[in-house]
C-alpha atoms as a PDB file:
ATOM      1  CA  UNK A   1       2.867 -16.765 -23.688  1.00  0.00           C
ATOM      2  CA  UNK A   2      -0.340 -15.277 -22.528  1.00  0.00           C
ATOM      3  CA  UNK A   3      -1.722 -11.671 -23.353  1.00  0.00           C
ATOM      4  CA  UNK A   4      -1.153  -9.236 -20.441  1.00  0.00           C
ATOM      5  CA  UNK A   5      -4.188  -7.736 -19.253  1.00  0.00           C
ATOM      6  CA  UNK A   6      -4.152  -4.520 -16.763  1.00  0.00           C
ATOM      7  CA  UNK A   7      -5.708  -5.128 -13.120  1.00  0.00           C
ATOM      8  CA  UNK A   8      -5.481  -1.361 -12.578  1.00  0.00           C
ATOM      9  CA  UNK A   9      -9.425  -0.743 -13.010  1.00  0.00           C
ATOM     10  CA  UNK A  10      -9.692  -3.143 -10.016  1.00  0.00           C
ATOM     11  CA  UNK A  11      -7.352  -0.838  -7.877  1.00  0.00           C
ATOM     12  CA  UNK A  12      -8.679   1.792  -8.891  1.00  0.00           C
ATOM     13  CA  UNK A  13     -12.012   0.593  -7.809  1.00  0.00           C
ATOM     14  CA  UNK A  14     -10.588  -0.043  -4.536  1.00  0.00           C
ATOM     15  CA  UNK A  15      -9.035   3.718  -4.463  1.00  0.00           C
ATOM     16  CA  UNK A  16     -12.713   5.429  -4.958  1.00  0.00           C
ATOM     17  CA  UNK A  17     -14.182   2.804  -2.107  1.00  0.00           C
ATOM     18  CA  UNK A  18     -11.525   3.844   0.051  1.00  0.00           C
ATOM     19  CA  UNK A  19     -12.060   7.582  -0.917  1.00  0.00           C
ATOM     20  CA  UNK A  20     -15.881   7.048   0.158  1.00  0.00           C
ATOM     21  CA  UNK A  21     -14.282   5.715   3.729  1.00  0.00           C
ATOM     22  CA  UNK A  22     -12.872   9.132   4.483  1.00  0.00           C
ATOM     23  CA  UNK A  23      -9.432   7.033   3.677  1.00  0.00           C
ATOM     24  CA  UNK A  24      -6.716   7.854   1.686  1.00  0.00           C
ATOM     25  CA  UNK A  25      -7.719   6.766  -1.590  1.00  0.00           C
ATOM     26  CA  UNK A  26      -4.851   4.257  -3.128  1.00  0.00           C
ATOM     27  CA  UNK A  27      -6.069   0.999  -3.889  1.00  0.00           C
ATOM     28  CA  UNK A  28      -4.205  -2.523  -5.032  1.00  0.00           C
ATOM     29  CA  UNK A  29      -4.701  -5.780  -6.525  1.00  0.00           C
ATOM     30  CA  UNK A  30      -3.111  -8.864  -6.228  1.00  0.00           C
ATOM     31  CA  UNK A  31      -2.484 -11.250  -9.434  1.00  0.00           C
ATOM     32  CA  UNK A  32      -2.107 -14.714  -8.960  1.00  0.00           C
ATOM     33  CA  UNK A  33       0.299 -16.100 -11.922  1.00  0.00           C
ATOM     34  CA  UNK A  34      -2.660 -17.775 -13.299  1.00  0.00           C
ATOM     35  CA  UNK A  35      -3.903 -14.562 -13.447  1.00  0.00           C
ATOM     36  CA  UNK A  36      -6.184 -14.207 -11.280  1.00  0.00           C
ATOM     37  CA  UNK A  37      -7.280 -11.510  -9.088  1.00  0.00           C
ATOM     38  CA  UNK A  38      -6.490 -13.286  -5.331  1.00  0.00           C
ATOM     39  CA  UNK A  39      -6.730  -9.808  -3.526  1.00  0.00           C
ATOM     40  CA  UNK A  40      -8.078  -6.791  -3.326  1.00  0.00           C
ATOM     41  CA  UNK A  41      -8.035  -3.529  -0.592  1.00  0.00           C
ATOM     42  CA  UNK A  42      -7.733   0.175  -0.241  1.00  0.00           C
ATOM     43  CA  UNK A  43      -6.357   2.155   1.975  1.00  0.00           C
ATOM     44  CA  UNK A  44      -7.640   0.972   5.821  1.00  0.00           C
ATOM     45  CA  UNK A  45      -4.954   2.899   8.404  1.00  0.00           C
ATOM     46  CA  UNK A  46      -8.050   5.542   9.806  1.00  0.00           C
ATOM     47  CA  UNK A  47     -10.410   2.657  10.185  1.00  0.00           C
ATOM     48  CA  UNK A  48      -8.545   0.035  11.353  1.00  0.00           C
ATOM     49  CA  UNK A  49      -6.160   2.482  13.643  1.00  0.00           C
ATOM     50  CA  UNK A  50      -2.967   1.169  11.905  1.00  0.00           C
ATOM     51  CA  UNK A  51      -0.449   3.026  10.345  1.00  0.00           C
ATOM     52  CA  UNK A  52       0.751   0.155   8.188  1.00  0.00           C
ATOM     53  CA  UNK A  53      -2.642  -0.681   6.663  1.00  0.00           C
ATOM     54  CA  UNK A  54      -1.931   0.620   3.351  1.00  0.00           C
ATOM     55  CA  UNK A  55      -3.886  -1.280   0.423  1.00  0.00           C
ATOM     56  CA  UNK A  56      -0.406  -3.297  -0.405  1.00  0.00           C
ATOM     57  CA  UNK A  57       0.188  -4.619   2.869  1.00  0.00           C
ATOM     58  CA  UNK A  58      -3.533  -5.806   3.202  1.00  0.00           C
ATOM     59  CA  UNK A  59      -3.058  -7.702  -0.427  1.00  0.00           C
ATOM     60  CA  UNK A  60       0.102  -8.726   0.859  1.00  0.00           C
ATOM     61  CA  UNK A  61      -1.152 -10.182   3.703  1.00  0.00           C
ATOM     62  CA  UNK A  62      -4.429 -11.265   2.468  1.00  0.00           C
ATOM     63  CA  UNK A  63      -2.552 -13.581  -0.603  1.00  0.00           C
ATOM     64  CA  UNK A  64       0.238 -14.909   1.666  1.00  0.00           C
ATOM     65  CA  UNK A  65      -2.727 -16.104   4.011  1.00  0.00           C
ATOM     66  CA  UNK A  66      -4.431 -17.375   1.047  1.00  0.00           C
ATOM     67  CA  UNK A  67      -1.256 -18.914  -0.147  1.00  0.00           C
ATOM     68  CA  UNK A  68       0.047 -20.570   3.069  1.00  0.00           C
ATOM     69  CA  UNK A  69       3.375 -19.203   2.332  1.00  0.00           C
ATOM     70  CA  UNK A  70       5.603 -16.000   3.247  1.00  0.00           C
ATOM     71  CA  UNK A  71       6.480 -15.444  -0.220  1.00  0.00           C
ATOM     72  CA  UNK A  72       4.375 -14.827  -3.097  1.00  0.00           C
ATOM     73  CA  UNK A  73       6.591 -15.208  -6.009  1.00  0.00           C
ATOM     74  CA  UNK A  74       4.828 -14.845  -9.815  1.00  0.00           C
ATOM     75  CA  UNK A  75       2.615 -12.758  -8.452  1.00  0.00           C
ATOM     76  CA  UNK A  76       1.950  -9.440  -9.867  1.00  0.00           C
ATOM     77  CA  UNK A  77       0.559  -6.238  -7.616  1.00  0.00           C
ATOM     78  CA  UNK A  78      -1.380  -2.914  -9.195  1.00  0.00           C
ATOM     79  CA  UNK A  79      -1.574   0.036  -6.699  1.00  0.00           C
ATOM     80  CA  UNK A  80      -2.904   3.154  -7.977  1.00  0.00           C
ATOM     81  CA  UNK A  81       0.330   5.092  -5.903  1.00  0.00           C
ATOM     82  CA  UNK A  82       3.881   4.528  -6.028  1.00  0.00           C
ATOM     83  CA  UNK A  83       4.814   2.391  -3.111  1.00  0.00           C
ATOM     84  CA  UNK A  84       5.977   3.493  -0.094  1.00  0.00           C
ATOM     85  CA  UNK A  85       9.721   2.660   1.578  1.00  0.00           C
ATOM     86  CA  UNK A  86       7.221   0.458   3.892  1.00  0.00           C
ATOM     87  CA  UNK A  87       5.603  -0.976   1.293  1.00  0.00           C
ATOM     88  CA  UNK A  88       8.316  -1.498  -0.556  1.00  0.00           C
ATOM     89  CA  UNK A  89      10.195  -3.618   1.382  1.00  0.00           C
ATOM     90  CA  UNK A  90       6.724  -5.524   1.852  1.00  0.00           C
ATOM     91  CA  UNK A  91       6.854  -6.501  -1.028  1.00  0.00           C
ATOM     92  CA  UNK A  92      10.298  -7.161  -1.453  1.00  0.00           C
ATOM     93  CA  UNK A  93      10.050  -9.423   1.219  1.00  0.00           C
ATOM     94  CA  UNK A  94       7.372 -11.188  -0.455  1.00  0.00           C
ATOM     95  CA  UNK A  95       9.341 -11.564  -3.597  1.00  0.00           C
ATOM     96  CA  UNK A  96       6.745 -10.746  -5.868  1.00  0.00           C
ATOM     97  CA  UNK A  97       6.804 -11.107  -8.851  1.00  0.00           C
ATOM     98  CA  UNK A  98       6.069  -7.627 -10.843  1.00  0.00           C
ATOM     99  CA  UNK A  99       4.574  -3.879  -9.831  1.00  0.00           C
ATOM    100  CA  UNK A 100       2.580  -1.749 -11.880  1.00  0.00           C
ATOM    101  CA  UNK A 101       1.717   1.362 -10.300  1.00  0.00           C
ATOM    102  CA  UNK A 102      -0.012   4.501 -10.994  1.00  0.00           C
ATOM    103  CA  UNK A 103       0.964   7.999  -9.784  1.00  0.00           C
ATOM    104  CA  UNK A 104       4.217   8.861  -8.911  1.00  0.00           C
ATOM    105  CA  UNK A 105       5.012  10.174  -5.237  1.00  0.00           C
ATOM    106  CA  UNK A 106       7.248  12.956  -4.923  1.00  0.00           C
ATOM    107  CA  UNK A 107       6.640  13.083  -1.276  1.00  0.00           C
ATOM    108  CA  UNK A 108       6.372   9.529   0.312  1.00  0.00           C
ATOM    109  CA  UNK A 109       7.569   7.040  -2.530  1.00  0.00           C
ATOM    110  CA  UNK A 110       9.639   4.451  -2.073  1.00  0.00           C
ATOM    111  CA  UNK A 111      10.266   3.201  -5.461  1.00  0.00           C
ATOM    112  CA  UNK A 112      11.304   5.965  -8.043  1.00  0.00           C
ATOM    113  CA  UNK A 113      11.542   8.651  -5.191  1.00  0.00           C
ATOM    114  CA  UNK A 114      13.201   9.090  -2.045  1.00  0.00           C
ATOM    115  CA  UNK A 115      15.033   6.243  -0.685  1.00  0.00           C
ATOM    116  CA  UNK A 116      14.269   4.307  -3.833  1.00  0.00           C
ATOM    117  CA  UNK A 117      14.330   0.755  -1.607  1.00  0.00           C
ATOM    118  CA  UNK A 118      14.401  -1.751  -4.597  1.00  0.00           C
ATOM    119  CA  UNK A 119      18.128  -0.037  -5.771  1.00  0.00           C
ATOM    120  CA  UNK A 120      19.884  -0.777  -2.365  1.00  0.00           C
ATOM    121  CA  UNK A 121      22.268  -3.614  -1.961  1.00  0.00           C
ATOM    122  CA  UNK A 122      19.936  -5.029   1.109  1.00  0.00           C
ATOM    123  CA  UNK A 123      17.286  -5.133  -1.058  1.00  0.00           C
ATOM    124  CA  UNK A 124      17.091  -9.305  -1.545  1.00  0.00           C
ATOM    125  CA  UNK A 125      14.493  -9.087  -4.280  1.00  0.00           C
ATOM    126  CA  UNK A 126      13.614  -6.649  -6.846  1.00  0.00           C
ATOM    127  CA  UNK A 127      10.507  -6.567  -8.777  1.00  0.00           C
ATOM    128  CA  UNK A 128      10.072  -5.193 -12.456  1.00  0.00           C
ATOM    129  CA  UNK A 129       8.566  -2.248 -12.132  1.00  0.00           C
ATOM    130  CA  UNK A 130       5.955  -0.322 -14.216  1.00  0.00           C
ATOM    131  CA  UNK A 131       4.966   2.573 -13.985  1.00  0.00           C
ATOM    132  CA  UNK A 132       2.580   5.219 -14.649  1.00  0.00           C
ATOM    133  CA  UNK A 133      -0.744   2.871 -15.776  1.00  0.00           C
ATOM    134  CA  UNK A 134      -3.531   4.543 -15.323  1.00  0.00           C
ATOM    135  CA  UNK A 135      -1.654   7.685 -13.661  1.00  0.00           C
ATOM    136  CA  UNK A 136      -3.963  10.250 -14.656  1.00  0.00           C
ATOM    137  CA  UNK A 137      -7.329   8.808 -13.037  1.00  0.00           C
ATOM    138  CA  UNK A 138      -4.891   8.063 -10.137  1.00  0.00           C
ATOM    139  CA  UNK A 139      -3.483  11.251  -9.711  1.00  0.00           C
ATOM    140  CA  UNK A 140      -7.274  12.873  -9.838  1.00  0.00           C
ATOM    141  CA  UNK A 141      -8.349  10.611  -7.254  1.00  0.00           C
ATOM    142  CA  UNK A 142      -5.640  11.724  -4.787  1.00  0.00           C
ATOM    143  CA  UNK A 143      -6.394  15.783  -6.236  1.00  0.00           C
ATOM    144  CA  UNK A 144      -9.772  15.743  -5.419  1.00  0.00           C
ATOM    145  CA  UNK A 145     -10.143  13.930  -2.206  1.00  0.00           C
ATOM    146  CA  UNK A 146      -7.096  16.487  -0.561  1.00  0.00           C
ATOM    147  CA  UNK A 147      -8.407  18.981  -2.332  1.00  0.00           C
ATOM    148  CA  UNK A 148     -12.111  18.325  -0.538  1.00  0.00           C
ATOM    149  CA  UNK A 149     -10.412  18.119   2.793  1.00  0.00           C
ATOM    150  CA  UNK A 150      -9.062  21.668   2.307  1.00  0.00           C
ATOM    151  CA  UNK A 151     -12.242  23.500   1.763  1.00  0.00           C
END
């Protein structure tokens, strides 16, 4: 069995980028099961006008392209912010493989919080789930660029 190694730097690195884009700044990475890093984005919805163009659906998308396929089983996603229900179901849909995730969402999760999408019965894949890696850095992200927009 191979050593795990955390991808959340490179999500992280994609959070400050989108941060510097006047976006929202939650970033992701997609793992190949080689583990490789087949994906990376941040946060895109202001510049590309489109509300679903958070940083999971654009790995999502970018590694099913990449992939040829629909599905992107044994593959492993970081995001520096608990999923949304949108999200979610992205990448339930996609069966991957395993989440690890960074700050928790009180107000727009989709995993631990609110509708909590991977515990209903419709759900047709569920993911392992980690959280909290790297939540602090993630959490200070999100602080200071709302807290920038206020003053």
């Amino acid at each position: 069995m191979s050593q795990f190694k955390s991808h959340m730097e490179t999500a992280l690195s994609e959070a400050r980028a989108a941060a510097t884009r006047g976006e929202v700044p939650v970033g992701a990475a997609l793992v190949s099961p080689s583990g490789e890093v087949v994906a990376t984005a941040g946060n895109r919805t202001r510049e590309m006008n489109d509300p679903t163009a958070h940083a999971e659906i654009l790995v999502i998308r970018e590694g099913c392209a990449a992939a040829g396929s629909e599905r992107l089983p044994d593959h492993d996603l970081y995001v520096t912010l608990e999923p949304c229900p949108m999200c979610a179901t992205a990448i339930s849909a996609a069966r991957i493989r395993r989440v690890y995730y960074g700050a928790a969402d009180p107000k727009s999760g989709g995993v631990a919080q609110g509708p909590r999408i991977f515990s209903h019965p419709q759900c047709h894949h569920v993911p392992e789930v980690y959280d909290g890696i790297a939540a602090e850095e993630s959490e200070e992200l999100l602080k200071s660029f709302f807290a920038a927009r206020r003053d």
